[in-house]
Protein backbone atom coordinates (compact mmCIF):
# COMPACT_ATOMS: atom_id res chain seq x y z
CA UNK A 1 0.00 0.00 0.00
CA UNK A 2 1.56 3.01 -1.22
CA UNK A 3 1.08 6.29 1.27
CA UNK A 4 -0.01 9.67 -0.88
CA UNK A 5 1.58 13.51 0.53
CA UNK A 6 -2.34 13.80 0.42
CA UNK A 7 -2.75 11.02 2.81
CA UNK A 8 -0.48 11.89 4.90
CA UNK A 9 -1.64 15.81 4.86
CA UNK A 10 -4.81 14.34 5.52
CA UNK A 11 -3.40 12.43 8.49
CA UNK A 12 -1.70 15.58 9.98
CA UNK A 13 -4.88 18.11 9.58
CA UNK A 14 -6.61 14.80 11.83
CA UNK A 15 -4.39 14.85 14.53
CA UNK A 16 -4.14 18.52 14.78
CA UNK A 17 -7.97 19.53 14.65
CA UNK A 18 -8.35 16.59 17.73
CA UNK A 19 -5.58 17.67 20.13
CA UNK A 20 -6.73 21.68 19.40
CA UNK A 21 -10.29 20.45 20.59
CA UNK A 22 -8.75 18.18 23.81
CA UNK A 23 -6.59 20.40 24.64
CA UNK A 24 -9.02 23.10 26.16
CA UNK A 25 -10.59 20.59 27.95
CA UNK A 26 -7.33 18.95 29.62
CA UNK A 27 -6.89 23.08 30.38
CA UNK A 28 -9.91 23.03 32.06
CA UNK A 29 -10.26 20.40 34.13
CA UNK A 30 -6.74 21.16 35.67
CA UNK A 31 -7.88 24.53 36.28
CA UNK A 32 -10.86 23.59 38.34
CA UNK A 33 -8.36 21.25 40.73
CA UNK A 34 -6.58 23.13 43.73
CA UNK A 35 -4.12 20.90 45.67
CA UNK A 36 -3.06 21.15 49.41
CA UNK A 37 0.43 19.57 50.22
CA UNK A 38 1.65 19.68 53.58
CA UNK A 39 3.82 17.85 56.11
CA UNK A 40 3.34 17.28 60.03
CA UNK A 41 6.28 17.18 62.70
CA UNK A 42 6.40 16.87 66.26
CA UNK A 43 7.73 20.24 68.13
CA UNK A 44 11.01 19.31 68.27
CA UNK A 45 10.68 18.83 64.34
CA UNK A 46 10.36 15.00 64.00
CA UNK A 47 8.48 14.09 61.07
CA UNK A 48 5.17 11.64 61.78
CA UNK A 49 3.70 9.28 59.77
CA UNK A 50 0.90 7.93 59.92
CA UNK A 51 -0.80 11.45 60.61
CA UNK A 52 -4.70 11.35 59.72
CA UNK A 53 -6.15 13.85 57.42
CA UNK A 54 -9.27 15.10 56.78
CA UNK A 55 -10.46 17.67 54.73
CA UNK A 56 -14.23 18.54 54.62
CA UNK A 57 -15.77 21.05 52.51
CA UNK A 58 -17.73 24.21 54.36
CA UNK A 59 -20.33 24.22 53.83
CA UNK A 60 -20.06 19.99 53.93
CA UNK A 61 -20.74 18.75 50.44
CA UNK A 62 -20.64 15.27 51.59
CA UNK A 63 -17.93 13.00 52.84
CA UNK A 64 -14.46 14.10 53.58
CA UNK A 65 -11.89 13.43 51.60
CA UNK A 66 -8.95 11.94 53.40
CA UNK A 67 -5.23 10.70 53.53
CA UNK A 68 -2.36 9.79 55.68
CA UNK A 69 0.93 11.21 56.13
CA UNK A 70 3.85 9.29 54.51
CA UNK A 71 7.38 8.50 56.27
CA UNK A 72 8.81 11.82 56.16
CA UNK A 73 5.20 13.64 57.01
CA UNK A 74 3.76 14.63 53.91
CA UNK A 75 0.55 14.10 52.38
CA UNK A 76 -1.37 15.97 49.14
CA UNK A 77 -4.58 15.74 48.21
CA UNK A 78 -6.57 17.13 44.97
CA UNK A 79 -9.47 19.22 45.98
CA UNK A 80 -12.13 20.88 44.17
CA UNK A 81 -11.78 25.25 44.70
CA UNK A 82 -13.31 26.28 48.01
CA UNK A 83 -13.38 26.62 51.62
CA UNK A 84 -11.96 23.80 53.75
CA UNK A 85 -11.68 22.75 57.42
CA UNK A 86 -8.09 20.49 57.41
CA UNK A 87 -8.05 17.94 60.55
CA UNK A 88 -5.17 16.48 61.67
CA UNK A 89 -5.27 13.90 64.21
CA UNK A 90 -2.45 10.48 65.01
CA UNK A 91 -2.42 8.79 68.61
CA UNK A 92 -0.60 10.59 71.56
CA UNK A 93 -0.78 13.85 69.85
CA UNK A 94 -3.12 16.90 69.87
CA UNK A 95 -5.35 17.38 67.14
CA UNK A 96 -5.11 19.85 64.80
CA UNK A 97 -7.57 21.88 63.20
CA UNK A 98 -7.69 25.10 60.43
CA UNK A 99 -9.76 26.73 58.01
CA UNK A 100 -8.28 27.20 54.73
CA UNK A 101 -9.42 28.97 51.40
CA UNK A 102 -8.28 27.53 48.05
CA UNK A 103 -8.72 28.71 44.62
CA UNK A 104 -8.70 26.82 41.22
CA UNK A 105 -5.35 26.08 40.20
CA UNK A 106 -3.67 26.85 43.41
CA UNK A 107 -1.21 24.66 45.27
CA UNK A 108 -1.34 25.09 49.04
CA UNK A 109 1.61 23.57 51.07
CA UNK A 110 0.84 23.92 54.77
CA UNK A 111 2.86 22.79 57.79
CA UNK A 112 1.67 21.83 60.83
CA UNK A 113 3.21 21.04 64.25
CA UNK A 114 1.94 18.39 66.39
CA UNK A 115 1.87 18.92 70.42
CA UNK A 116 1.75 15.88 72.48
C-alpha cells in the first residue's frame, strides 16, 4: 500500500484539529483542581507518619476526603476550589484543626506542628 503527501496531509490536519479540541478541555479540568500539600512534625521537628487527614468542605458537600501522612510527614490531596476545614489527628498527639481557602489552580503547602 503506497502512502499519498495527500494522505499523509490528511493524516496531519486529523491529529491537529483533535488535540486543538482536547486540549481546552485537559486546560480546564486542571484549572478547576486546587491541591493542598503539607507535612506534620512533632515540636522538636520530628516528622510523623501515619498522621490522619481530613479535609471537609464548608459548607459539607458530603464525605471528607482523606489521607495519611507518609514517612517523612507529607501528604497531598486534589481538591475541588473552596473553603476547607483540614483535621489532623495520630495517637498521643493533639489534634489539629484550620480553616483554609483555596482557589482553582492553586497549590497550598501547609505545615503543621503536632503537640503531644
Amino acid at each position: 500500500m503506497k502512502t499519498s503527501v495527500r494522505d499523509l496531509h490528511f493524516l496531519f490536519s486529523v491529529v491537529s484539529l483533535t488535540a486543538f479540541f482536547l486540549a481546552p478541555s485537559t486546560v480546564a479540568q486542571t484549572q478547576n483542581v486546587a491541591t493542598l500539600t503539607g507535612t506534620i512534625t512533632d515540636p522538636r521537628g520530628a516528622s510523623i507518619a501515619g498522621a490522619q487527614i481530613s479535609v471537609e468542605q464548608i459548607p459539607s458537600t458530603g464525605e471528607p476526603v482523606r489521607t495519611v501522612s507518609e514517612g517523612e510527614g507529607r501528604f497531598s490531596l486534589s481538591l475541588a476550589p473552596g473553603r476547607y476545614r483540614v483535621t489532623i489527628s495520630r495517637d498521643s498527639f493533639a489534634r489539629i484543626e484550620q480553616e483554609i481557602t483555596i482557589a482553582a489552580g492553586e497549590t497550598r503547602d501547609l505545615h503543621f506542628v503536632m503537640k503531644l
